[in-house]
N, C-alpha and C. Protein backbone atom coordinates (compact mmCIF):
# COMPACT_ATOMS: atom_id res chain seq x y z
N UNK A 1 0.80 -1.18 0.00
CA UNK A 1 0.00 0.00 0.00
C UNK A 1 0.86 1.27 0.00
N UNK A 2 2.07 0.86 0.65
CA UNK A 2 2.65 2.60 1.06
C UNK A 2 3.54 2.32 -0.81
N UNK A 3 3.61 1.58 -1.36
CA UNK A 3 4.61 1.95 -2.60
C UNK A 3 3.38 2.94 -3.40
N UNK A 4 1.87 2.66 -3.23
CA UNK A 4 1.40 3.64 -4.35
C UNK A 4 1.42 5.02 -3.94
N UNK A 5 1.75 5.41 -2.58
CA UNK A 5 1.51 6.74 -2.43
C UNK A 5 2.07 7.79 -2.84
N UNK A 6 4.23 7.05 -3.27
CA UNK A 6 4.45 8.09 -4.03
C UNK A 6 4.01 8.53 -5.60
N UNK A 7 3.37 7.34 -5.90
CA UNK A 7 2.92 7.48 -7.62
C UNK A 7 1.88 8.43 -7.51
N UNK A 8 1.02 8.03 -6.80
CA UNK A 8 0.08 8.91 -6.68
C UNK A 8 -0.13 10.31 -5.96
N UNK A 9 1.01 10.77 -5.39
CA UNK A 9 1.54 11.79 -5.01
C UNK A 9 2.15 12.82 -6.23
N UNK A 10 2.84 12.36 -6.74
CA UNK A 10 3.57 12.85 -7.87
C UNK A 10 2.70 13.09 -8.99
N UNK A 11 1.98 12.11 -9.21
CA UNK A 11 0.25 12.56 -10.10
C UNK A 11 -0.10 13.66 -9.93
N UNK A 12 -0.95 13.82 -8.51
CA UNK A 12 -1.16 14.83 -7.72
C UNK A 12 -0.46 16.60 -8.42
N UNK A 13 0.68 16.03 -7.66
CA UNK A 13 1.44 17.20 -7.89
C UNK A 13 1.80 17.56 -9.71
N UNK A 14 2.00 16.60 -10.73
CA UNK A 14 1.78 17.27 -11.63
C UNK A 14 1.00 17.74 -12.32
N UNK A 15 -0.47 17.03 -11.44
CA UNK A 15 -1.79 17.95 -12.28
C UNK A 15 -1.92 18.85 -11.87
N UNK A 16 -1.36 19.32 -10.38
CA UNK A 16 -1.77 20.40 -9.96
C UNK A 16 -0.85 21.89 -10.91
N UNK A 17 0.51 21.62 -11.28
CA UNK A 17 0.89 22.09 -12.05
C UNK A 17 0.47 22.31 -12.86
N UNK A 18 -0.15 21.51 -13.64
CA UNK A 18 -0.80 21.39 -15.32
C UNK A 18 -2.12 22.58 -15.18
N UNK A 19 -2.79 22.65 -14.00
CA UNK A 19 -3.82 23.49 -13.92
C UNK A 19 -4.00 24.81 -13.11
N UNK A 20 -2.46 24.94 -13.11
CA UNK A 20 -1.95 26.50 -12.59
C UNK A 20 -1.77 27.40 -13.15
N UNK A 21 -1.82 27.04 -14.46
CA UNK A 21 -0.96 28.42 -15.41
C UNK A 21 -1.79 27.69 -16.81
N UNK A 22 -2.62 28.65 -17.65
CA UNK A 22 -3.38 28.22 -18.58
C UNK A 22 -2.80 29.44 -20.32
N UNK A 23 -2.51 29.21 -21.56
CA UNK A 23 -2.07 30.10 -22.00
C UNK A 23 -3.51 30.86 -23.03
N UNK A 24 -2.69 31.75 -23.19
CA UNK A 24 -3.86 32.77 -24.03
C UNK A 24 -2.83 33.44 -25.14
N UNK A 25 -3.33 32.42 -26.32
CA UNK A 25 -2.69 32.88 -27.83
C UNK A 25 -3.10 33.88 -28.53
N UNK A 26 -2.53 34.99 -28.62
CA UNK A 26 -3.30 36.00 -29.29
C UNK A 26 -2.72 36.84 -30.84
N UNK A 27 -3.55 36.76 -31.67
CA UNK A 27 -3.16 37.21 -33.22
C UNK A 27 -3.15 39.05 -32.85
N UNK A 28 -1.78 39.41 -33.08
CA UNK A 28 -1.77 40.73 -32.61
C UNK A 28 -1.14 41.58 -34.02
N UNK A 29 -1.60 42.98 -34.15
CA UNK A 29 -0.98 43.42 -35.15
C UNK A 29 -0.89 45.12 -34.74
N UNK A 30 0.53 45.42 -34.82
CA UNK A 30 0.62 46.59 -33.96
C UNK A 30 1.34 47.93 -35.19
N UNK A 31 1.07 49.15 -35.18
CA UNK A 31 1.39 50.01 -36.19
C UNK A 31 2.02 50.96 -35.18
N UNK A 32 3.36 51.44 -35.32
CA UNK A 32 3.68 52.34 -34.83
C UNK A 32 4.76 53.41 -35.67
N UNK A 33 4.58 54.79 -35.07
CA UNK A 33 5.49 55.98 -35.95
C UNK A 33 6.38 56.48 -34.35
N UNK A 34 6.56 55.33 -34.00
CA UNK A 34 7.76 55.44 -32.61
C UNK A 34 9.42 55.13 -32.82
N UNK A 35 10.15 55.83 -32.88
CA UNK A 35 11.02 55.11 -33.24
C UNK A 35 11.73 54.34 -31.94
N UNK A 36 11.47 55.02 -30.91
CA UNK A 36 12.19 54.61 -29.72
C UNK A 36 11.07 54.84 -28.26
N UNK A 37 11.47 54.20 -27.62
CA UNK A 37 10.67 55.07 -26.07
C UNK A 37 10.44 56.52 -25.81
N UNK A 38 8.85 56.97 -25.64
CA UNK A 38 8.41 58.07 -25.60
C UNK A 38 8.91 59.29 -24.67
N UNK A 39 10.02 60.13 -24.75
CA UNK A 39 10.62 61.28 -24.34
C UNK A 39 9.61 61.43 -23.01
N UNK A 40 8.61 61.39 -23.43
CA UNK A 40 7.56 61.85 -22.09
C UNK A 40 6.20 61.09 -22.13
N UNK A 41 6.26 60.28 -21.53
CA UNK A 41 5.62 58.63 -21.04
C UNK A 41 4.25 58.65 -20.28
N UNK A 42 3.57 60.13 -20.35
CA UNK A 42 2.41 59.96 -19.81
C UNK A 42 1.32 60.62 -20.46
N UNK A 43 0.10 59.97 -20.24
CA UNK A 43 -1.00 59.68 -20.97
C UNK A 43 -2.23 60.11 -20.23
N UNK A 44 -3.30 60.19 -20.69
CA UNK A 44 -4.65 60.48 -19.92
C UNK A 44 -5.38 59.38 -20.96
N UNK A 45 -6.63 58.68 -20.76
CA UNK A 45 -7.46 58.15 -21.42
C UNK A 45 -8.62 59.14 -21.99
N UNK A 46 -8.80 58.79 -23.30
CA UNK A 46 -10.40 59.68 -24.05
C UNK A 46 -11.12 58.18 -24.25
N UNK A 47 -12.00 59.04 -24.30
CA UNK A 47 -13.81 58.06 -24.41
C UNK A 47 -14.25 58.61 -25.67
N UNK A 48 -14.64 57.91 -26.53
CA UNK A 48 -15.54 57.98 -27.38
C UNK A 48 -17.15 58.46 -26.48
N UNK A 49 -18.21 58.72 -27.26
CA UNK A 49 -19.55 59.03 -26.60
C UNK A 49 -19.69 57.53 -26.44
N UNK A 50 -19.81 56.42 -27.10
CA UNK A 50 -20.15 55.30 -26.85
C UNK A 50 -19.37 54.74 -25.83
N UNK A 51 -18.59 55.14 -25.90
CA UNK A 51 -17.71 54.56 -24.77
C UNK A 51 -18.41 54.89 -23.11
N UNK A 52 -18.42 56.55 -23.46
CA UNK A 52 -19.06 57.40 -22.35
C UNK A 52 -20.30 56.39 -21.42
N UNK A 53 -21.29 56.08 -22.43
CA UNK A 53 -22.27 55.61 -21.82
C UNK A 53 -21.63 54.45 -21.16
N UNK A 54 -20.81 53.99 -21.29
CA UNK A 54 -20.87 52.25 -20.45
C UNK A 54 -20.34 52.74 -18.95
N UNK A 55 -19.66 53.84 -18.77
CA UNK A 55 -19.51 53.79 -17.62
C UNK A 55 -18.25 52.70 -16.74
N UNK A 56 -18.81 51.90 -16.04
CA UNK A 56 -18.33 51.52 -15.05
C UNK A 56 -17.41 49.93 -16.01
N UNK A 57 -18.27 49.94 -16.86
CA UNK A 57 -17.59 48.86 -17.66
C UNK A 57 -16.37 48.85 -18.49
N UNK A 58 -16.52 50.17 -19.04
CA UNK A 58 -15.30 51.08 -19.83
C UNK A 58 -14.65 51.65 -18.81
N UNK A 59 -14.64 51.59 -17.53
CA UNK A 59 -13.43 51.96 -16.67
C UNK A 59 -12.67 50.70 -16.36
N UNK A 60 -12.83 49.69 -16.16
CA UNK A 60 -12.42 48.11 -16.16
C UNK A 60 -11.62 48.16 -17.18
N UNK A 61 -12.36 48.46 -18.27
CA UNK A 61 -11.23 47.92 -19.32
C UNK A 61 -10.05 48.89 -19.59
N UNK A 62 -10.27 50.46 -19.18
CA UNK A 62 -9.07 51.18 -18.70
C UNK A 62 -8.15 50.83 -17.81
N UNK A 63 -8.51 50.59 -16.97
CA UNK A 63 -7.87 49.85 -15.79
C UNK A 63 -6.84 48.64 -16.05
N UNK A 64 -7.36 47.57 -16.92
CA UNK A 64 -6.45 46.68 -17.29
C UNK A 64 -5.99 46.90 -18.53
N UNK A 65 -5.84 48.03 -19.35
CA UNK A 65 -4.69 48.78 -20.30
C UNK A 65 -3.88 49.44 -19.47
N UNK A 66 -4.66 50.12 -18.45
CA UNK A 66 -3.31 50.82 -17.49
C UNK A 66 -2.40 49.93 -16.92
N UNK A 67 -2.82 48.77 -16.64
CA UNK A 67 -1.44 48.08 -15.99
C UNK A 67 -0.60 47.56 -17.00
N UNK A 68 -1.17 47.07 -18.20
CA UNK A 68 -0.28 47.11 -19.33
C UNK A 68 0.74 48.03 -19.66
N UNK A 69 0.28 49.15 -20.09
CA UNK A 69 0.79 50.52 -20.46
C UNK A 69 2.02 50.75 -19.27
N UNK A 70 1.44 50.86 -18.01
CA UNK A 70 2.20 50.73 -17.14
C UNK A 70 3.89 49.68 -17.13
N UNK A 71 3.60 48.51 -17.97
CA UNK A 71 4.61 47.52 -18.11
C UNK A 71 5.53 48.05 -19.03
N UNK A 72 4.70 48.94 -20.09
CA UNK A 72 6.09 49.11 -21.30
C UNK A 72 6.79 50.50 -20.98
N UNK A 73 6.46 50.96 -19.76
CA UNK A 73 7.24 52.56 -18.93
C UNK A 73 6.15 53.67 -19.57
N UNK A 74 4.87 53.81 -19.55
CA UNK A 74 3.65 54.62 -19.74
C UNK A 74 3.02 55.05 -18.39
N UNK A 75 3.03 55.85 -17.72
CA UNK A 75 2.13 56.32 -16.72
C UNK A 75 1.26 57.44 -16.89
N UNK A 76 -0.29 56.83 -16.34
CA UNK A 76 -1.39 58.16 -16.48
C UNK A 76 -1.12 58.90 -15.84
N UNK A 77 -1.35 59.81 -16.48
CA UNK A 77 -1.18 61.75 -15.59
C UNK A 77 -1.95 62.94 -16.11
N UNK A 78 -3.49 62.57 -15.75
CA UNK A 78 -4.40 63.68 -16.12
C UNK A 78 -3.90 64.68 -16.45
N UNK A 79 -3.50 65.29 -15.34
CA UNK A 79 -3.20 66.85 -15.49
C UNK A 79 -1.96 67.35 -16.77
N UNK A 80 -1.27 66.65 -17.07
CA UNK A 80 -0.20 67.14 -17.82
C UNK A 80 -0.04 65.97 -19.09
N UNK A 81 -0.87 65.35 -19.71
CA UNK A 81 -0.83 64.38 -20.58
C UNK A 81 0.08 64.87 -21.93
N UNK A 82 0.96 63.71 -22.06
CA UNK A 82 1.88 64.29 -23.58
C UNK A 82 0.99 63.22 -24.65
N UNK A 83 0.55 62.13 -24.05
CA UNK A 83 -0.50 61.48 -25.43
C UNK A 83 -1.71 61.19 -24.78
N UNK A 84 -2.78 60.77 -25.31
CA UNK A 84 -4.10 60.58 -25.33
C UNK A 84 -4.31 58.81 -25.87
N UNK A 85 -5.08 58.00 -24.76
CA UNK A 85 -4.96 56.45 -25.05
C UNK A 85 -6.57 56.27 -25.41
N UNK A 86 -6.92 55.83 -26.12
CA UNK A 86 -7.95 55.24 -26.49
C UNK A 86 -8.11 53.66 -26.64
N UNK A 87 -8.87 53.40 -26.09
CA UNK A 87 -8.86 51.50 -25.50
C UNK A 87 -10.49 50.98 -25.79
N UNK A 88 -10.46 49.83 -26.07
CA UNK A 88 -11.48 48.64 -26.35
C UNK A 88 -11.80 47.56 -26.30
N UNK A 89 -12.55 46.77 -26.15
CA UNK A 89 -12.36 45.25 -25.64
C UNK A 89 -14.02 45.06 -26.14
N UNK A 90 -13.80 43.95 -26.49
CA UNK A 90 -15.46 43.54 -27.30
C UNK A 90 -14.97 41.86 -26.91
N UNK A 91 -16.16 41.34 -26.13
CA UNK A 91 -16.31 39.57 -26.80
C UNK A 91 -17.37 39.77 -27.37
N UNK A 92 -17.77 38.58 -28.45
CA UNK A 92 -18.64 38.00 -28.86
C UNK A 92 -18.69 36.58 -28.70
N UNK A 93 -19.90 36.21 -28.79
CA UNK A 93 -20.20 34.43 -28.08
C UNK A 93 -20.57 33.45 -29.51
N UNK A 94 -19.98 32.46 -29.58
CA UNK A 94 -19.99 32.06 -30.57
C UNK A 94 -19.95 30.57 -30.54
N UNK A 95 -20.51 29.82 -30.94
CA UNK A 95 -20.97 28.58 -30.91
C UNK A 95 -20.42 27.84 -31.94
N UNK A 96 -19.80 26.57 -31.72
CA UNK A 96 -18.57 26.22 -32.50
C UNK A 96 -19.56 25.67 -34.06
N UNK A 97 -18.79 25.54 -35.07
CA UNK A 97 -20.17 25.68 -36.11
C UNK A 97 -20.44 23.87 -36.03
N UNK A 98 -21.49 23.81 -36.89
CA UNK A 98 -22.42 22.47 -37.29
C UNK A 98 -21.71 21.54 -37.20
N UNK A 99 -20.61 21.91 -38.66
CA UNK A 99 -19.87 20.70 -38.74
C UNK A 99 -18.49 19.73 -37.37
N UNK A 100 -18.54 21.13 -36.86
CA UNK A 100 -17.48 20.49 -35.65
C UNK A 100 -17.83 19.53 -34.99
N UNK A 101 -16.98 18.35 -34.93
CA UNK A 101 -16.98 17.14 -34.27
C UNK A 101 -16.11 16.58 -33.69
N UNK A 102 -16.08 16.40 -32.39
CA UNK A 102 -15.00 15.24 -31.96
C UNK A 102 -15.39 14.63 -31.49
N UNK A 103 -14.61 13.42 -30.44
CA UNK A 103 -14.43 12.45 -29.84
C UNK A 103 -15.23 12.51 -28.82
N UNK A 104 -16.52 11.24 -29.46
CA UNK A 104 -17.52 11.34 -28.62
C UNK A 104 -18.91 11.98 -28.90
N UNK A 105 -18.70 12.72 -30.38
CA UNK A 105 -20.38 13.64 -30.56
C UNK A 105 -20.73 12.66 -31.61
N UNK A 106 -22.13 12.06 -31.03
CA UNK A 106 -23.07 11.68 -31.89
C UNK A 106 -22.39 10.17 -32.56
N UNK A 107 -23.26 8.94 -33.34
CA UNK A 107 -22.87 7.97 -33.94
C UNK A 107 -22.47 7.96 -35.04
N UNK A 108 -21.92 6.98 -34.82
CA UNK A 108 -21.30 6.87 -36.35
C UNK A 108 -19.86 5.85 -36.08
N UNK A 109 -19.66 5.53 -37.44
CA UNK A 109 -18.28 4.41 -37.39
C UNK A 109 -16.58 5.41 -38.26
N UNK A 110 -16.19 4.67 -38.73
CA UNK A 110 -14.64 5.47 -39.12
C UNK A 110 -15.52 5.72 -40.96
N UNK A 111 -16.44 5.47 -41.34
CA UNK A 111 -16.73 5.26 -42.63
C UNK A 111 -17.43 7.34 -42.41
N UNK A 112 -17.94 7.62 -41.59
CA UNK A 112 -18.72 9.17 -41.69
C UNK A 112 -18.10 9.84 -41.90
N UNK A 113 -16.71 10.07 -41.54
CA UNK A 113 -15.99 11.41 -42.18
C UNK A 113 -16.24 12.54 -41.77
N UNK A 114 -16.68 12.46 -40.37
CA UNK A 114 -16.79 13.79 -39.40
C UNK A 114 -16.14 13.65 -38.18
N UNK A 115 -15.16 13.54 -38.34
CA UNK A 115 -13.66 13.31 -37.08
C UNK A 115 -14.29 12.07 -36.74
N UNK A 116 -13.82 11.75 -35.29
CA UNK A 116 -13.52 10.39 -34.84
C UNK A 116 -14.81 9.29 -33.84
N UNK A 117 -15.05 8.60 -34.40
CA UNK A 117 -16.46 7.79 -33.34
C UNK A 117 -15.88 6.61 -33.13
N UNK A 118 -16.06 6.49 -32.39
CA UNK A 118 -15.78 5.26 -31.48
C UNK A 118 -16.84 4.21 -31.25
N UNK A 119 -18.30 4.54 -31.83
CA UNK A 119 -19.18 3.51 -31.66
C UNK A 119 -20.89 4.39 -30.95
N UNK A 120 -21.36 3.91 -30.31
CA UNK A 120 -22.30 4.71 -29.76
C UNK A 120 -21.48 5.39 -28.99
N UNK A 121 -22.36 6.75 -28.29
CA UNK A 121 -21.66 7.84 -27.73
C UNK A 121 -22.73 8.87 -27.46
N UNK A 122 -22.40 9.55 -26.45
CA UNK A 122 -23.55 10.58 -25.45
C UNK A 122 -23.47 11.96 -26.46
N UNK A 123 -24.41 12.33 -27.17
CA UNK A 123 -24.49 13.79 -27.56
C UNK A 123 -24.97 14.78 -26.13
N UNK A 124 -23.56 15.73 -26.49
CA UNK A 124 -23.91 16.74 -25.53
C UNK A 124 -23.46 18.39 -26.25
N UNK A 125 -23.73 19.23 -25.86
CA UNK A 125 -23.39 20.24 -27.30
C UNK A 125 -22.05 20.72 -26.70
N UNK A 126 -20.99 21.33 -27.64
CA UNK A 126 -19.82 21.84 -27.14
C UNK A 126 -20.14 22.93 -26.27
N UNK A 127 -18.84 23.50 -25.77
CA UNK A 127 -18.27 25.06 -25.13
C UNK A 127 -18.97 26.13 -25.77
N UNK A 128 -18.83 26.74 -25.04
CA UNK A 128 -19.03 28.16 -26.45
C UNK A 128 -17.93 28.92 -26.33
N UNK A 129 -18.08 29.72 -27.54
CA UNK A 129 -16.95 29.71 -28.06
C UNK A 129 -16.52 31.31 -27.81
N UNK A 130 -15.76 31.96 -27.65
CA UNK A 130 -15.60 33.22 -27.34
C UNK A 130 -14.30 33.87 -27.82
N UNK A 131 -14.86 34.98 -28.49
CA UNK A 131 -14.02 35.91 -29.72
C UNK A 131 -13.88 37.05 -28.91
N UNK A 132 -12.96 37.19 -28.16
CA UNK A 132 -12.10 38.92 -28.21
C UNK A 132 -11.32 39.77 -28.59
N UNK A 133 -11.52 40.47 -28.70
CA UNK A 133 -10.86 41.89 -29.28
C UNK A 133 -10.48 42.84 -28.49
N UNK A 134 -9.04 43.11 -28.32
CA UNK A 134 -8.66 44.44 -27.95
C UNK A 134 -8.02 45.15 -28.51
N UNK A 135 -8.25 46.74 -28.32
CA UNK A 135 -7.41 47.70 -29.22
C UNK A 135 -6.98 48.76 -28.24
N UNK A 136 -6.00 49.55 -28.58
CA UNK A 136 -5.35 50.50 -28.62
C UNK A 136 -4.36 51.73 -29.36
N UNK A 137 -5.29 52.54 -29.21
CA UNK A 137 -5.03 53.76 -30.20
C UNK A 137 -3.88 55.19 -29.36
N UNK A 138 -2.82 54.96 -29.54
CA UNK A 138 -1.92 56.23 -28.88
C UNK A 138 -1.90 57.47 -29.38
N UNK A 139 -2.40 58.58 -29.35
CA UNK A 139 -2.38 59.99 -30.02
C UNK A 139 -1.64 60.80 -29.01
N UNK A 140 -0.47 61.84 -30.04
CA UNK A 140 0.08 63.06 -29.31
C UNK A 140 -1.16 64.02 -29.05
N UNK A 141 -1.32 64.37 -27.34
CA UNK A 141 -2.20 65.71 -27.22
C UNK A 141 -2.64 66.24 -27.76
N UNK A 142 -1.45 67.19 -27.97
CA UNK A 142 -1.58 68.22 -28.84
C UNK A 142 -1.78 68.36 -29.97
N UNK A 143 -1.14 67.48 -31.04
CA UNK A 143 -1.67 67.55 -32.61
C UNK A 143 -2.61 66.46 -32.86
N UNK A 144 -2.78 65.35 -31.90
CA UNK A 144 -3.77 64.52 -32.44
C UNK A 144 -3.05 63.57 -33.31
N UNK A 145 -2.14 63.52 -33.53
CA UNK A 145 -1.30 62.34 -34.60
C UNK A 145 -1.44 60.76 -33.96
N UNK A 146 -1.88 60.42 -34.63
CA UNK A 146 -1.83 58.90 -34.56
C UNK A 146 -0.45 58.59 -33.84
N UNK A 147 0.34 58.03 -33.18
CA UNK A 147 1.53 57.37 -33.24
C UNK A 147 1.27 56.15 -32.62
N UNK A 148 1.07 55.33 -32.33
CA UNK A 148 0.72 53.74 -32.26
C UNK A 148 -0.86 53.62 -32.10
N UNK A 149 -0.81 52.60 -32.41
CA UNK A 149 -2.13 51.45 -33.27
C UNK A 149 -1.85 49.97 -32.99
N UNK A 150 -3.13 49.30 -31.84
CA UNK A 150 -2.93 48.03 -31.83
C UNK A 150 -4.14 47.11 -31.52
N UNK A 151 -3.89 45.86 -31.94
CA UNK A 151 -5.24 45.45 -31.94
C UNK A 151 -4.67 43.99 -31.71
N UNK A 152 -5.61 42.89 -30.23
CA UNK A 152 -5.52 41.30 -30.36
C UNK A 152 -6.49 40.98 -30.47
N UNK A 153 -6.26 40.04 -31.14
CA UNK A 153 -7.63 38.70 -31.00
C UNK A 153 -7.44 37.38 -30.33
N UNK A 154 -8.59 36.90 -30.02
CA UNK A 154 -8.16 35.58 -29.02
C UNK A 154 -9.57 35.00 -29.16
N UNK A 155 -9.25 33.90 -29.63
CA UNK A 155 -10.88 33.03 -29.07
C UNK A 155 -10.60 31.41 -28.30
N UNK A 156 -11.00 31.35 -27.33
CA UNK A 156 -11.08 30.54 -26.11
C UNK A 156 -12.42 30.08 -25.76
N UNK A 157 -12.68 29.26 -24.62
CA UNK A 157 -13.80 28.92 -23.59
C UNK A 157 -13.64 29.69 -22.51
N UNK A 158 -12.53 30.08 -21.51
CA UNK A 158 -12.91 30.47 -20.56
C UNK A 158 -13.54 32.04 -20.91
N UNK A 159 -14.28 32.37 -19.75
CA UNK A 159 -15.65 32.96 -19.53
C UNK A 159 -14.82 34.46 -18.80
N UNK A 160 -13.75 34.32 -18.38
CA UNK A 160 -13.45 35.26 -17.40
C UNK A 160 -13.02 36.52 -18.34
N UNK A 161 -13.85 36.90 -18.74
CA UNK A 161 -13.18 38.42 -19.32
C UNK A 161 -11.86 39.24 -18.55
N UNK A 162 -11.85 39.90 -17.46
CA UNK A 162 -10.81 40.87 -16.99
C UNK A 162 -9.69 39.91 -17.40
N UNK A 163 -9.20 38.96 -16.75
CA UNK A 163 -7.83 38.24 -16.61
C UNK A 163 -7.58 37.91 -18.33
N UNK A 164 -8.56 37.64 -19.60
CA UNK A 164 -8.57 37.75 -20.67
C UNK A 164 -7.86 38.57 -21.15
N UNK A 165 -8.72 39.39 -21.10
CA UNK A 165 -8.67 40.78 -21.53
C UNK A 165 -7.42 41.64 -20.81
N UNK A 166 -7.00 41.35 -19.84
CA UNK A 166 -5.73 42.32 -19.21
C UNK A 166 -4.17 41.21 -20.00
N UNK A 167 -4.62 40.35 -19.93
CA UNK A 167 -3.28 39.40 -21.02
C UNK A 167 -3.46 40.18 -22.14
N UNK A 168 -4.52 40.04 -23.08
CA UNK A 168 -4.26 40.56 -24.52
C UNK A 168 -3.89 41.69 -24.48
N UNK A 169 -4.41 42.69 -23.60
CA UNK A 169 -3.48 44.16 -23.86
C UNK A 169 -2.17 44.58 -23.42
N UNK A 170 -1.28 43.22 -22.71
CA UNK A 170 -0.18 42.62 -22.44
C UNK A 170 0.42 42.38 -23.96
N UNK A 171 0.19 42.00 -24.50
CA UNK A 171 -0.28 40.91 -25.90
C UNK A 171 -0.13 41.98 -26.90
N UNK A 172 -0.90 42.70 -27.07
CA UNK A 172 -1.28 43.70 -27.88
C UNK A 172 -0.03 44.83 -27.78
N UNK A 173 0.75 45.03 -26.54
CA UNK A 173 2.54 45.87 -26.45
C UNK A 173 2.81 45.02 -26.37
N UNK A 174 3.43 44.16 -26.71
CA UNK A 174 4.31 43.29 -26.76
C UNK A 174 5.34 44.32 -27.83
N UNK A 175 6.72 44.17 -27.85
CA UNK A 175 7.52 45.18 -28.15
C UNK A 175 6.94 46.47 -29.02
N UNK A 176 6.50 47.06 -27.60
CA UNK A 176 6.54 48.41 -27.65
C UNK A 176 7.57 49.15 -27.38
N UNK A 177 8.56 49.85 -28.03
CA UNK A 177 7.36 51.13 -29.02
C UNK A 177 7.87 50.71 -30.59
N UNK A 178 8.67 49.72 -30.81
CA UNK A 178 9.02 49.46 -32.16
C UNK A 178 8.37 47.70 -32.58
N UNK A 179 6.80 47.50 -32.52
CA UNK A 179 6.91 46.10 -32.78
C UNK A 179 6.62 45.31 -33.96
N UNK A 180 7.45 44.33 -34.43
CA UNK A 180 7.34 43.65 -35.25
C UNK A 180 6.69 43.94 -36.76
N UNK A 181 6.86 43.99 -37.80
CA UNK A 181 5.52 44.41 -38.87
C UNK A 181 4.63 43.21 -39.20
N UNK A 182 3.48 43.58 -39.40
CA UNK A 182 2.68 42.15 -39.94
C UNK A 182 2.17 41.57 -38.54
N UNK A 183 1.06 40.79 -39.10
CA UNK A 183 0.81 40.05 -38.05
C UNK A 183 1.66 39.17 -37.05
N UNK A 184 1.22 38.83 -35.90
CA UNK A 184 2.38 37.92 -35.49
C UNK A 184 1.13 37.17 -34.47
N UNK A 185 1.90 36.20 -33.56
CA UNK A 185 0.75 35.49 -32.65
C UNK A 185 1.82 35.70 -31.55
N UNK A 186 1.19 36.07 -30.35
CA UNK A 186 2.02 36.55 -28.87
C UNK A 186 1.14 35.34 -28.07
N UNK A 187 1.95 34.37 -27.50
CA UNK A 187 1.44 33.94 -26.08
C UNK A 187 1.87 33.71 -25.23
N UNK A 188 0.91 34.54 -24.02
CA UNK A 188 1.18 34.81 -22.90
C UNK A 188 0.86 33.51 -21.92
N UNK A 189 0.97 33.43 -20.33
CA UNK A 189 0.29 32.28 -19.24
C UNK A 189 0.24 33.63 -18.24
N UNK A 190 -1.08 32.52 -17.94
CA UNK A 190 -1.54 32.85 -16.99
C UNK A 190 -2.45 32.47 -15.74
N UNK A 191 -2.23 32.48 -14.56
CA UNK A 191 -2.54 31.49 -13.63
C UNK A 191 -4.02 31.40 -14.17
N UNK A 192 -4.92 30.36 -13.52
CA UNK A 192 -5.89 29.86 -13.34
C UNK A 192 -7.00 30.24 -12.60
């Protein structure tokens, strides 16, 4: 009896690993007229009117661009702002389509040609499916010039928007203030 306890100890302990840290792949594409780190690194946030109305919801999602922003040497400073941040975050819910099948949906043998059956099997409907989007728009104050432009996407199951959504705009600077041209895919972890 006492030889299974270390097997099953060590089990233990590497699932618990396995379900500590989960990743979030995100298709990011970033435009910038930076050539280097911003001379003067602080920002105020603008609202669109649509933005305006959400209120308490569009401060959340400020909130987790600010700690981003915060990572690449950006700090808010109402009173004396040298750029202007404009921020966004949208899911949409999305239901994996018709044809998706795996292991385990519905009957059938190796002859159907809709992934894999094993014989009879419990129909139950998938996850749903969830598409986010974040952006970020950097403008000088004063003239209003565009100088960075960024935008991730990510689609997952988990449900938790903030911890989502504060990775992708992690995701979304990823080498700031000069990053990459073209699309690229950034992934981040993040606990559970």
């Amino acid at each position: 009896m006492k030889w299974i306890t270390l097997p099953l100890l060590c089990a233990a302990l590497w699932l618990t690993g396995c379900a500590s840290t989960r990743l979030v792949d995100s298709d990011v594409q970033s435009f910038s007229q930076l050539a280097g780190p911003p001379p003067q690194p602080t920002y105020s946030f603008e609202r669109l009117p649509s933005q305006q109305a959400l209120g308490a919801q569009q401060s959340a999602v400020e909130e987790q661009a600010r700690l981003a922003l915060s990572k690449v040497g950006l700090r808010q400073d109402d009173a004396a702002p040298f750029y202007r941040v404009q921020v966004h975050a949208r899911t949409d819910r999305q239901a994996y389509p018709e044809y998706w099948d795996g292991p385990g949906w519905g009957w059938g043998g190796w002859g159907s040609g809709r992934g894999f059956y094993g014989g009879l099997s419990m129909r139950f409907p998938p996850p749903t499916l969830y598409r986010r989007e974040v952006g970020l728009i950097l403008r000088e104050a004063a003239s209003g010039t565009v100088v960075y432009e960024t935008h991730a996407v990510h689609e997952g199951v988990w449900t938790d928007n903030p911890s989502v959504f504060a990775t992708m705009f992690d995701a979304a600077l990823n080498g700031f203030p000069t990053p990459p041209q073209g699309q690229r895919r950034v992934v981040l972890e993040i606990p559970r």
